[in-house]
N, C-alpha and C. Protein backbone atom coordinates (compact mmCIF):
# COMPACT_ATOMS: atom_id res chain seq x y z
N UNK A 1 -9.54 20.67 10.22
CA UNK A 1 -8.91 19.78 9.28
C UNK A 1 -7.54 19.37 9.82
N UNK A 2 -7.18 18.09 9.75
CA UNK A 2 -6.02 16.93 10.21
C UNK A 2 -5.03 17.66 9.66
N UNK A 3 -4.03 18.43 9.53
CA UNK A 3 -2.72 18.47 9.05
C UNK A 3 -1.75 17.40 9.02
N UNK A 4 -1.43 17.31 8.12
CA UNK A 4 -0.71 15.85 7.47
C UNK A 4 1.03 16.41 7.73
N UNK A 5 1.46 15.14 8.48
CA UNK A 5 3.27 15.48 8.81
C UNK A 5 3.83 14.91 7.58
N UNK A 6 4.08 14.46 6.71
CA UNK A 6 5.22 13.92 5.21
C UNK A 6 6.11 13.06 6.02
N UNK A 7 6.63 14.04 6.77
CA UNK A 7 8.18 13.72 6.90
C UNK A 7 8.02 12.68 7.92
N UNK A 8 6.92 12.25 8.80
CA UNK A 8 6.59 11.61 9.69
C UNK A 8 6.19 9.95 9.26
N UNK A 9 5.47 10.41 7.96
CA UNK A 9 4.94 9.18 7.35
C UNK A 9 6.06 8.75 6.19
N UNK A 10 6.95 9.27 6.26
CA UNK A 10 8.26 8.73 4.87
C UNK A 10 9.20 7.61 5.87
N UNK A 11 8.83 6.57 4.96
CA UNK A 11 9.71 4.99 5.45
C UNK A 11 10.68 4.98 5.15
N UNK A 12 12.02 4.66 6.33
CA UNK A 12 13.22 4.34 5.17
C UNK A 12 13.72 2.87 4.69
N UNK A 13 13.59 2.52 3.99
CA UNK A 13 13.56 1.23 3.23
C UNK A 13 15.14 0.66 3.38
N UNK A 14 16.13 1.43 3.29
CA UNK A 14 17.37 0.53 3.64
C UNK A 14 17.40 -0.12 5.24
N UNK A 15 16.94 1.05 6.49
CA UNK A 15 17.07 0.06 7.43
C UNK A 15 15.62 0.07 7.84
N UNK A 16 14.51 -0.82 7.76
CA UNK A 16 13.59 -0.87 8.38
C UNK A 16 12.87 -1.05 9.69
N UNK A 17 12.43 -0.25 10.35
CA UNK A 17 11.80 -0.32 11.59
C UNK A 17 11.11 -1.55 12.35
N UNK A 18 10.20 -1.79 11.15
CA UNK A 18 9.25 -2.60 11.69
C UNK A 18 9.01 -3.75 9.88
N UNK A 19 8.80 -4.65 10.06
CA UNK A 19 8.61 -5.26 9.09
C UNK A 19 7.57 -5.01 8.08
N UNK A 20 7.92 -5.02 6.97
CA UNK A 20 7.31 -4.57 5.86
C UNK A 20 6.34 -5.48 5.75
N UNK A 21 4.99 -5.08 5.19
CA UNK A 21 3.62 -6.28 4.41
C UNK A 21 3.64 -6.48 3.35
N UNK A 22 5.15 -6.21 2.61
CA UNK A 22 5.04 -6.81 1.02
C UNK A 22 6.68 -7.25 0.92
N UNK A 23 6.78 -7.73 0.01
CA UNK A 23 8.53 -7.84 -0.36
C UNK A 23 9.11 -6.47 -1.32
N UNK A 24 10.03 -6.29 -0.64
CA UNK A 24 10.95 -5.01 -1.04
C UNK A 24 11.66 -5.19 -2.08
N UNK A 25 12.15 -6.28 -2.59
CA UNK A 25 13.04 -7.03 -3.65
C UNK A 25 12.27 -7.80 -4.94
N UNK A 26 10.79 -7.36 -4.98
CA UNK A 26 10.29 -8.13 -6.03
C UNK A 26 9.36 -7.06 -6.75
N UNK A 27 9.11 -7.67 -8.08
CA UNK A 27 8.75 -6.27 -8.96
C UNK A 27 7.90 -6.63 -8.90
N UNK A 28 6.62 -5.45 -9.10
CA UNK A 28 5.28 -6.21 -9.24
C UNK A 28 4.68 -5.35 -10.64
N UNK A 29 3.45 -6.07 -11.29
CA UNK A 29 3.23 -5.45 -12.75
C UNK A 29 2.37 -4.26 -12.09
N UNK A 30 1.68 -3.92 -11.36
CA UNK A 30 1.14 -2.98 -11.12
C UNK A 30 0.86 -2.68 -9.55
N UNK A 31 0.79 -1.47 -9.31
CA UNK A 31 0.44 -0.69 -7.95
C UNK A 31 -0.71 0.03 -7.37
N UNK A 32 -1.22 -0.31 -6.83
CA UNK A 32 -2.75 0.59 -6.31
C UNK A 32 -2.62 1.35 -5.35
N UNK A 33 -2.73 2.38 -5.22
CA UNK A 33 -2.64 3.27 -4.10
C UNK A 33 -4.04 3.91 -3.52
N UNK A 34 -4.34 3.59 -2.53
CA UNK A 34 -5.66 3.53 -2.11
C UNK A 34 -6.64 2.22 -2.16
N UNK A 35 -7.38 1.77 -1.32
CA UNK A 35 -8.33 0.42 -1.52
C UNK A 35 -9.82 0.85 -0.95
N UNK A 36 -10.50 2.12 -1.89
CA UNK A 36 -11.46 2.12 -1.95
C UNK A 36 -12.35 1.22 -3.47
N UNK A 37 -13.61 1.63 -2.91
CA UNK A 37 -14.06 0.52 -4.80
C UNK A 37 -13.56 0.74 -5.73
N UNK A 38 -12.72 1.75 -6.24
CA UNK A 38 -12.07 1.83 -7.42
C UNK A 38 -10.59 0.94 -7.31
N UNK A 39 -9.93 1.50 -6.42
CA UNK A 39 -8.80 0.72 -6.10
C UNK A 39 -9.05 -1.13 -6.03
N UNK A 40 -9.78 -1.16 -5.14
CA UNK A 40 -9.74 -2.49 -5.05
C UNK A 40 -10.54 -3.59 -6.40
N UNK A 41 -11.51 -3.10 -6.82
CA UNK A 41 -11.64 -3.66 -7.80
C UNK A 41 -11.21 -3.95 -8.99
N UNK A 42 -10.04 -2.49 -9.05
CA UNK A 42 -8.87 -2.57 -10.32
C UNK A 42 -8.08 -3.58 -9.81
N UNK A 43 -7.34 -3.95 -8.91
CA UNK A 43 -6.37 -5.09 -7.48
C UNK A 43 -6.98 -6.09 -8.36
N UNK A 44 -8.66 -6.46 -7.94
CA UNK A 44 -9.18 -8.09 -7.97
C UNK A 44 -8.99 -8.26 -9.26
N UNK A 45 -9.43 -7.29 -10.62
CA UNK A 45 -8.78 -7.78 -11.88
C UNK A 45 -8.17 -8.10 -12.38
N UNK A 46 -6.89 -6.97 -11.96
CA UNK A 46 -5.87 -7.48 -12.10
C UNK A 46 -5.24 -8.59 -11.80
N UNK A 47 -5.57 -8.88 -10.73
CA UNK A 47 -5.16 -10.21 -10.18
C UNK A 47 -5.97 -11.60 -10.98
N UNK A 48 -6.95 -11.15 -11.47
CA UNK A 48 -7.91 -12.59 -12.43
C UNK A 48 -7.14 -12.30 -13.96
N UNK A 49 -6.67 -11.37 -14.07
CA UNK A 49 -5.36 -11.46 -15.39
C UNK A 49 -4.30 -12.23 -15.66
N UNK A 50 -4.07 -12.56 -13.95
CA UNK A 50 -2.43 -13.16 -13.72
C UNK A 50 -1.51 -12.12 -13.65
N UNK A 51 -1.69 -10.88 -13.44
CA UNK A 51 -0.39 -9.52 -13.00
C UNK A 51 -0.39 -9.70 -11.21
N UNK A 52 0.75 -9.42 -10.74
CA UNK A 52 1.27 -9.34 -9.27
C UNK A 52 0.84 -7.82 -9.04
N UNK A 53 0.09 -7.88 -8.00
CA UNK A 53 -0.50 -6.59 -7.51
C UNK A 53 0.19 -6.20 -6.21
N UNK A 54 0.39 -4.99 -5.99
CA UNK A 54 0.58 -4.16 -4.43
C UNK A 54 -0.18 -3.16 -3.95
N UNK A 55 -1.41 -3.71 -3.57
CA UNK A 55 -1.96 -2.73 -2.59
C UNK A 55 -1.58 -1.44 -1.52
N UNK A 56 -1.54 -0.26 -1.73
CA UNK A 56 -1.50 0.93 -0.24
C UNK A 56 -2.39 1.31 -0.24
N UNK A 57 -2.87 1.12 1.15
CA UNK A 57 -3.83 2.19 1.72
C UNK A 57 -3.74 2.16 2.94
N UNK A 58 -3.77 3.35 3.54
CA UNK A 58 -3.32 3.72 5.06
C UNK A 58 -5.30 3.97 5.39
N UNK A 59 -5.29 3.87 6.95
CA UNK A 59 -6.57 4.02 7.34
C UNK A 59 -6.50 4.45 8.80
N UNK A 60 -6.68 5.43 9.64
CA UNK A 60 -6.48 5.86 10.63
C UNK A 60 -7.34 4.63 11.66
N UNK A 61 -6.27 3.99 12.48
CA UNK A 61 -7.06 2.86 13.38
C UNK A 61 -8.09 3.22 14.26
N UNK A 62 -8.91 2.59 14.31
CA UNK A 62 -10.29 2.54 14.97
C UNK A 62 -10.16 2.83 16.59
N UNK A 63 -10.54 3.41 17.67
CA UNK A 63 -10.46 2.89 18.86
C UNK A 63 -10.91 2.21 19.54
N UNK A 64 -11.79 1.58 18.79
CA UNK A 64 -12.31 0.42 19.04
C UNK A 64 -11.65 -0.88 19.06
């Protein structure tokens, strides 16, 4: 089993590394954490509601 580092995967948001995939300065009505079928299909509803959604989900890259 993968042992997970925290402290490795914690972003620091005042000075950023690498550019963020969402805006840091805007509120959104709801948050999904994870984008398996539950996650993502709660996302697409929400989004056919008219609420601003933010997707996370991390996925270990392929080597392919």
């Amino acid at each position: 089993m993968k042992k997970l580092d925290l402290k490795a995967m914690t972003m620091n948001l005042s000075k950023p590394k690498q550019n963020l995939p969402f805006k840091t300065d805007k509120e959104y009505d709801c948050i999904v954490i994870g984008g398996g079928t539950g996650g993502l299909s709660f996302a697409q509803e929400a989004r056919k509601l008219g609420m601003s959604v933010a997707l996370f989900d991390y996925v270990d890259p392929s080597p392919q």
